[in-house]
N, C-alpha and C. Protein backbone atom coordinates (compact mmCIF):
# COMPACT_ATOMS: atom_id res chain seq x y z
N UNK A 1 94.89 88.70 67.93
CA UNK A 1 93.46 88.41 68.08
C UNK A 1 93.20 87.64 69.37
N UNK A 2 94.09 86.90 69.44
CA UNK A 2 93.87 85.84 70.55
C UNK A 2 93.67 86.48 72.37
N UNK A 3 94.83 87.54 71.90
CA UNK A 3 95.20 88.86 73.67
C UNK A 3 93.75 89.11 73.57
N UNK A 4 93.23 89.85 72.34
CA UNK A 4 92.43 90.96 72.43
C UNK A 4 91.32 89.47 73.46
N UNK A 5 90.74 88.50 72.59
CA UNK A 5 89.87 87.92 73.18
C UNK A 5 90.29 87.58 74.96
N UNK A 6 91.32 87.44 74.93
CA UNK A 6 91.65 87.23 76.51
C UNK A 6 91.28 88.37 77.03
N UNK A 7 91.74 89.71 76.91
CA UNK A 7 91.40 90.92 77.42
C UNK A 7 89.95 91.10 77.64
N UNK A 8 89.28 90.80 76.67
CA UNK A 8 88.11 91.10 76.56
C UNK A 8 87.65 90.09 77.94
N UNK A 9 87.92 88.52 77.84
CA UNK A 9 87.18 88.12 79.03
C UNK A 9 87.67 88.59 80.07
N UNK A 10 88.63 89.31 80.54
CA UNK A 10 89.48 89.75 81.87
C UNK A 10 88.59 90.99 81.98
N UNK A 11 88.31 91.81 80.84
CA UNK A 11 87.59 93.06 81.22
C UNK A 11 86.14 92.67 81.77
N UNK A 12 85.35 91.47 81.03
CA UNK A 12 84.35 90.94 81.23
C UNK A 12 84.38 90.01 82.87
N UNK A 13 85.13 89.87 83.54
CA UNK A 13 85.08 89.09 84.80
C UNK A 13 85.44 90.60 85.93
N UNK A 14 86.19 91.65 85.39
CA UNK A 14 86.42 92.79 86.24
C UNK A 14 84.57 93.03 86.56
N UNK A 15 84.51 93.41 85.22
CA UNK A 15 83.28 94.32 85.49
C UNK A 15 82.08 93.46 86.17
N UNK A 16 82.01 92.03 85.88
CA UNK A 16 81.31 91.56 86.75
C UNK A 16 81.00 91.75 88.24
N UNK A 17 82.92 91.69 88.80
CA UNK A 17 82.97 92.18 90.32
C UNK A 17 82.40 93.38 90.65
N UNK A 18 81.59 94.27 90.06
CA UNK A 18 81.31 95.34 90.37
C UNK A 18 79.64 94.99 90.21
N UNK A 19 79.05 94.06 89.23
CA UNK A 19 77.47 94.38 89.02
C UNK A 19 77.36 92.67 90.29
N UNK A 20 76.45 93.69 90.89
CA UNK A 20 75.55 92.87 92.58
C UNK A 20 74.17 92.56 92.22
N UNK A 21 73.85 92.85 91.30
CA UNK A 21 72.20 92.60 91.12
C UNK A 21 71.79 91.76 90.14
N UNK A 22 72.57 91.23 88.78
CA UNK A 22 72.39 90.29 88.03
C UNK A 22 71.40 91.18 86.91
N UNK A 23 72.24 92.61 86.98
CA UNK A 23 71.43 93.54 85.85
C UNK A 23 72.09 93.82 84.69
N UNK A 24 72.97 93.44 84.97
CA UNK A 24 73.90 93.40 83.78
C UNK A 24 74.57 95.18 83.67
N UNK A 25 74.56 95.77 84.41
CA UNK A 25 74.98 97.27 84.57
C UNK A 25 75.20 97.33 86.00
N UNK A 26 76.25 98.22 86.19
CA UNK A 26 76.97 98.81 87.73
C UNK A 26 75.75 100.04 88.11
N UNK A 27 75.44 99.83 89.09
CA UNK A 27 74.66 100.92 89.42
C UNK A 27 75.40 101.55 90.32
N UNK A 28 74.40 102.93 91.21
CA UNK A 28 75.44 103.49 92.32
C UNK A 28 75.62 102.99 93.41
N UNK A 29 74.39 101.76 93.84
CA UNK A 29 74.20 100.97 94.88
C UNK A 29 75.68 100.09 94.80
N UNK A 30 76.06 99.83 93.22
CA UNK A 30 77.07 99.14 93.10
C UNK A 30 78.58 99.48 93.58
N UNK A 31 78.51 100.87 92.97
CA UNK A 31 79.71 101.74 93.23
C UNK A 31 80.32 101.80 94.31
N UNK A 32 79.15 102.14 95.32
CA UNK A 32 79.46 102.40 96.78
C UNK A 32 79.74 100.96 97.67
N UNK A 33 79.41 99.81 97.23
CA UNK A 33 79.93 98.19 97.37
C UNK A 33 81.41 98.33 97.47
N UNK A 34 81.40 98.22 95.68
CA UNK A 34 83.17 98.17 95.79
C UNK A 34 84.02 98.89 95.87
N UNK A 35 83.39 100.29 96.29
CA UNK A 35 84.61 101.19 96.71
C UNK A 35 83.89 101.70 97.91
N UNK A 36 84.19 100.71 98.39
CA UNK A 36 83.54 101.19 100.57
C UNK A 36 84.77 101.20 101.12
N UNK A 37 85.61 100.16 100.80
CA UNK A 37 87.00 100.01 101.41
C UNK A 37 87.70 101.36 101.56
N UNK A 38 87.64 101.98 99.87
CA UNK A 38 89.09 102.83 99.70
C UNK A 38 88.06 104.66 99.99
N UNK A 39 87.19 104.41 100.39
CA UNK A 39 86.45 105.61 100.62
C UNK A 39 86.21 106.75 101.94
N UNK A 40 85.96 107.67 101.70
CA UNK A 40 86.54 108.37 103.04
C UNK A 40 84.97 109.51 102.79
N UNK A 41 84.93 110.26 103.81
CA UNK A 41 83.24 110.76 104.02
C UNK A 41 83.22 111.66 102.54
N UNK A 42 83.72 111.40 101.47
CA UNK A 42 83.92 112.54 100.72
C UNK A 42 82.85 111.26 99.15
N UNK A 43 82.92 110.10 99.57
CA UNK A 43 82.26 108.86 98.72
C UNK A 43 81.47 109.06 97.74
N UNK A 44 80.43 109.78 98.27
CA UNK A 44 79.02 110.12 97.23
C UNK A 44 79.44 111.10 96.51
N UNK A 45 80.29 112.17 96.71
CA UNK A 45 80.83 113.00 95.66
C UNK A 45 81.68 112.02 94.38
N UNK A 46 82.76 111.40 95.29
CA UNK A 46 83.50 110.38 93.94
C UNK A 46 82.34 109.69 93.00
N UNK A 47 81.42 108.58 93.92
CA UNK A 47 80.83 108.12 93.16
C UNK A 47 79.70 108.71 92.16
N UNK A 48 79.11 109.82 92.41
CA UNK A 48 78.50 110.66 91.57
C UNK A 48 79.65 111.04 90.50
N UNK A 49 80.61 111.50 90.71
CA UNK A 49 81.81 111.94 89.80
C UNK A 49 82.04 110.81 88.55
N UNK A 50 81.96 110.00 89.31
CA UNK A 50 82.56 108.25 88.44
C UNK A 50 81.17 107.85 87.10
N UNK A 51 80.09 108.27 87.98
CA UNK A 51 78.63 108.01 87.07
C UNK A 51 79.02 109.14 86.03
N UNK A 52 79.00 109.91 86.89
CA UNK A 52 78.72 111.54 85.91
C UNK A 52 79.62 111.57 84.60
N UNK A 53 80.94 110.28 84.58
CA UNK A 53 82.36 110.93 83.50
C UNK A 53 81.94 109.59 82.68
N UNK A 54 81.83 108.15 83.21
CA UNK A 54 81.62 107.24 82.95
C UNK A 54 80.24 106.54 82.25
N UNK A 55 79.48 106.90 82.43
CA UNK A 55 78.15 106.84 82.26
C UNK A 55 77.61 107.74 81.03
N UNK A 56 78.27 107.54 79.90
CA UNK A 56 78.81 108.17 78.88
C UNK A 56 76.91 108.64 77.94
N UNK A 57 76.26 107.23 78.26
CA UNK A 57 74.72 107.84 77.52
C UNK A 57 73.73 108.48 79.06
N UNK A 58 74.08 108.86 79.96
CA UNK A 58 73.20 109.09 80.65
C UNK A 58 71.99 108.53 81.15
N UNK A 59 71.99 107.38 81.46
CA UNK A 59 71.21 106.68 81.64
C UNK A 59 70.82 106.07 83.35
N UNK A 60 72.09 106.54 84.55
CA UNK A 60 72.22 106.16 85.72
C UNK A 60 72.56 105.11 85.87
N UNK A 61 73.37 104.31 85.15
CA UNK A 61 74.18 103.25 85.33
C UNK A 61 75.21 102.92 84.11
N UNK A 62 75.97 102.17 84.69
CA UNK A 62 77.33 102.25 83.91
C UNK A 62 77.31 100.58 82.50
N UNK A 63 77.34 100.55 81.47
CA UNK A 63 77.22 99.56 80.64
C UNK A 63 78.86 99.19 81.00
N UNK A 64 78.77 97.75 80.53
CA UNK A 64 79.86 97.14 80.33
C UNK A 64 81.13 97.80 78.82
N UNK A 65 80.18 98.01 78.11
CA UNK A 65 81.19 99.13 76.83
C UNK A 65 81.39 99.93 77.44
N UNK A 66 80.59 100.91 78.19
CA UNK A 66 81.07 102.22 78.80
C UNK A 66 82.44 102.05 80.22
N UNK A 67 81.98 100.46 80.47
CA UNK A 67 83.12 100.55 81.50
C UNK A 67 84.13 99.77 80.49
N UNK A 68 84.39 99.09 79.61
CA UNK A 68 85.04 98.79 78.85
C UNK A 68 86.03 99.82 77.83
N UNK A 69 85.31 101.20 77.36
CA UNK A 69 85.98 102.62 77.24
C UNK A 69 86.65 102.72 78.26
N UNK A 70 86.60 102.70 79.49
CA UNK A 70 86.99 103.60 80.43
C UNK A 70 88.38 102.84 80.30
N UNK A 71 88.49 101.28 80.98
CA UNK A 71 89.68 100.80 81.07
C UNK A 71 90.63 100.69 79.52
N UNK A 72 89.95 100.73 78.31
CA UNK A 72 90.73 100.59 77.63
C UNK A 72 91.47 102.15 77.18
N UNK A 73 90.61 103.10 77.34
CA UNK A 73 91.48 104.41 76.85
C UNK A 73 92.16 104.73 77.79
N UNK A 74 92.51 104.31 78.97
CA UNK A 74 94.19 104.81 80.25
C UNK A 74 93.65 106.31 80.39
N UNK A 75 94.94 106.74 80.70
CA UNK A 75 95.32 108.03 80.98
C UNK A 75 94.46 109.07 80.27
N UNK A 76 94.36 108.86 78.97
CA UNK A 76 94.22 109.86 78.11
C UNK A 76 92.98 110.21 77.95
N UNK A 77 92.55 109.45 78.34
CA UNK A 77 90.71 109.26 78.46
C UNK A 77 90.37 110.73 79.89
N UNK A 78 91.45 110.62 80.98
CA UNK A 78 90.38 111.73 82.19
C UNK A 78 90.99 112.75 81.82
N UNK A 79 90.47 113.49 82.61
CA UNK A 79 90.31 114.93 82.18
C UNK A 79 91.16 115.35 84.03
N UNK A 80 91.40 116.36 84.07
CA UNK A 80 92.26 116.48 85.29
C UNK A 80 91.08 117.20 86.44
N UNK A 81 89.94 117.69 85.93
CA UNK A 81 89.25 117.89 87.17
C UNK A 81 88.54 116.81 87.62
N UNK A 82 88.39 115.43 87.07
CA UNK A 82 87.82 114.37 87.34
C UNK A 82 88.61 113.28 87.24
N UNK A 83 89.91 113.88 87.55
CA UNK A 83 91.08 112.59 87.69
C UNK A 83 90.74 111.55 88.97
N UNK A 84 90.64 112.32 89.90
CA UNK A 84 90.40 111.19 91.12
C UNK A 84 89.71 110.88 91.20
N UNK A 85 88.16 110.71 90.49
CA UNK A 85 87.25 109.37 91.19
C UNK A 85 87.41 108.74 89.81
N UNK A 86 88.36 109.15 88.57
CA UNK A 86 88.39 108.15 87.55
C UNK A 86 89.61 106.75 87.67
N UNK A 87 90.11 107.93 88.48
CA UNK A 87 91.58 106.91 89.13
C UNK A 87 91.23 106.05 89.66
N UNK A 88 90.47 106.61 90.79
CA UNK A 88 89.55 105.64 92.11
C UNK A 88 89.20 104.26 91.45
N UNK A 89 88.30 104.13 89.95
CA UNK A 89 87.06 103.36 89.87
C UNK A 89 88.29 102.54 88.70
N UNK A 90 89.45 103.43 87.74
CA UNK A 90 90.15 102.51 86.37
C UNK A 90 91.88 101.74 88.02
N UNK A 91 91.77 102.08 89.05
CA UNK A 91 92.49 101.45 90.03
C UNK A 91 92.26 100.52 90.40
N UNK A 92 91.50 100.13 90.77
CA UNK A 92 89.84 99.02 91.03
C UNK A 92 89.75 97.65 90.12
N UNK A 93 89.75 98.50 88.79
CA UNK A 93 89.40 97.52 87.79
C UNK A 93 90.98 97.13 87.34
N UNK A 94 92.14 97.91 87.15
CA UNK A 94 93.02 97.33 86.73
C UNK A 94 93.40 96.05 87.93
N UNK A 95 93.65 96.94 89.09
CA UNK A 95 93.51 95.61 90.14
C UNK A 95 92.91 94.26 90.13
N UNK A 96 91.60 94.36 89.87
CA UNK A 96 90.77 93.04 89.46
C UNK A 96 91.26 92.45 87.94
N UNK A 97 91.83 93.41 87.39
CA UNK A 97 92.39 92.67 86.24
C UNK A 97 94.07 91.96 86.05
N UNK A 98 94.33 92.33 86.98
CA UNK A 98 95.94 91.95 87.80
C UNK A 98 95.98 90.37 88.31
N UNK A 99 94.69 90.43 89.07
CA UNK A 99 94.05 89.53 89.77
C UNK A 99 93.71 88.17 88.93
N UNK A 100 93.01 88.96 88.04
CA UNK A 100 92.28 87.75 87.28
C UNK A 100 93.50 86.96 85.92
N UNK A 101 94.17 87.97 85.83
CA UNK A 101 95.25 87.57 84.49
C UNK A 101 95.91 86.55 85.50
N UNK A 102 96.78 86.46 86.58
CA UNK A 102 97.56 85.64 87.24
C UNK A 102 96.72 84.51 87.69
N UNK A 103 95.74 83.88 87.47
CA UNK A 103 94.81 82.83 87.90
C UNK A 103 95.47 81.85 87.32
């Protein structure tokens, strides 16, 4: 019980690094923030890709459960034609969660 609650705040401080507006949801304005670094002219396709798999009620932005699904189901969760911008965005977050566990 105790991991799960740790996990939970580690998933809860990832996903923070991603919401810029104090909306409590990742938007695409967001997307394209934190993945400017690892992005190449091909961006707006990933990040449309990442909304489109992730963004599970359709709504144009990503909830914290919906990004909370994403990192907790791994592998088994993508699908192989939308492996790489799921890689891209659960790379990201495990990173920030690498990050934040060693504090």
């Amino acid at each position: 019980m105790e991991a799960k609650m740790a996990n939970d705040e580690h998933l809860h401080k990832a996903f923070s690094f991603f919401v810029k507006n104090q909306s409590d949801y990742i938007e695409m304005e967001d997307l394209r923030e934190a993945l400017n670094d690892e992005m190449d002219t091909s961006s707006e396709e990933v990040i449309a890709a990442i909304m489109h798999d992730v963004d599970t009620d359709k709504d144009g932005r990503i909830s914290y459960e919906e990004f909370a699904a994403m990192m907790k189901a791994g592998t088994d969760w993508r699908k192989a034609s939308r492996q790489y911008s799921r890689e891209k965005l659960m790379s990201l977050g495990n990173d920030l969660l690498r990050v934040l566990g060693h504090q």
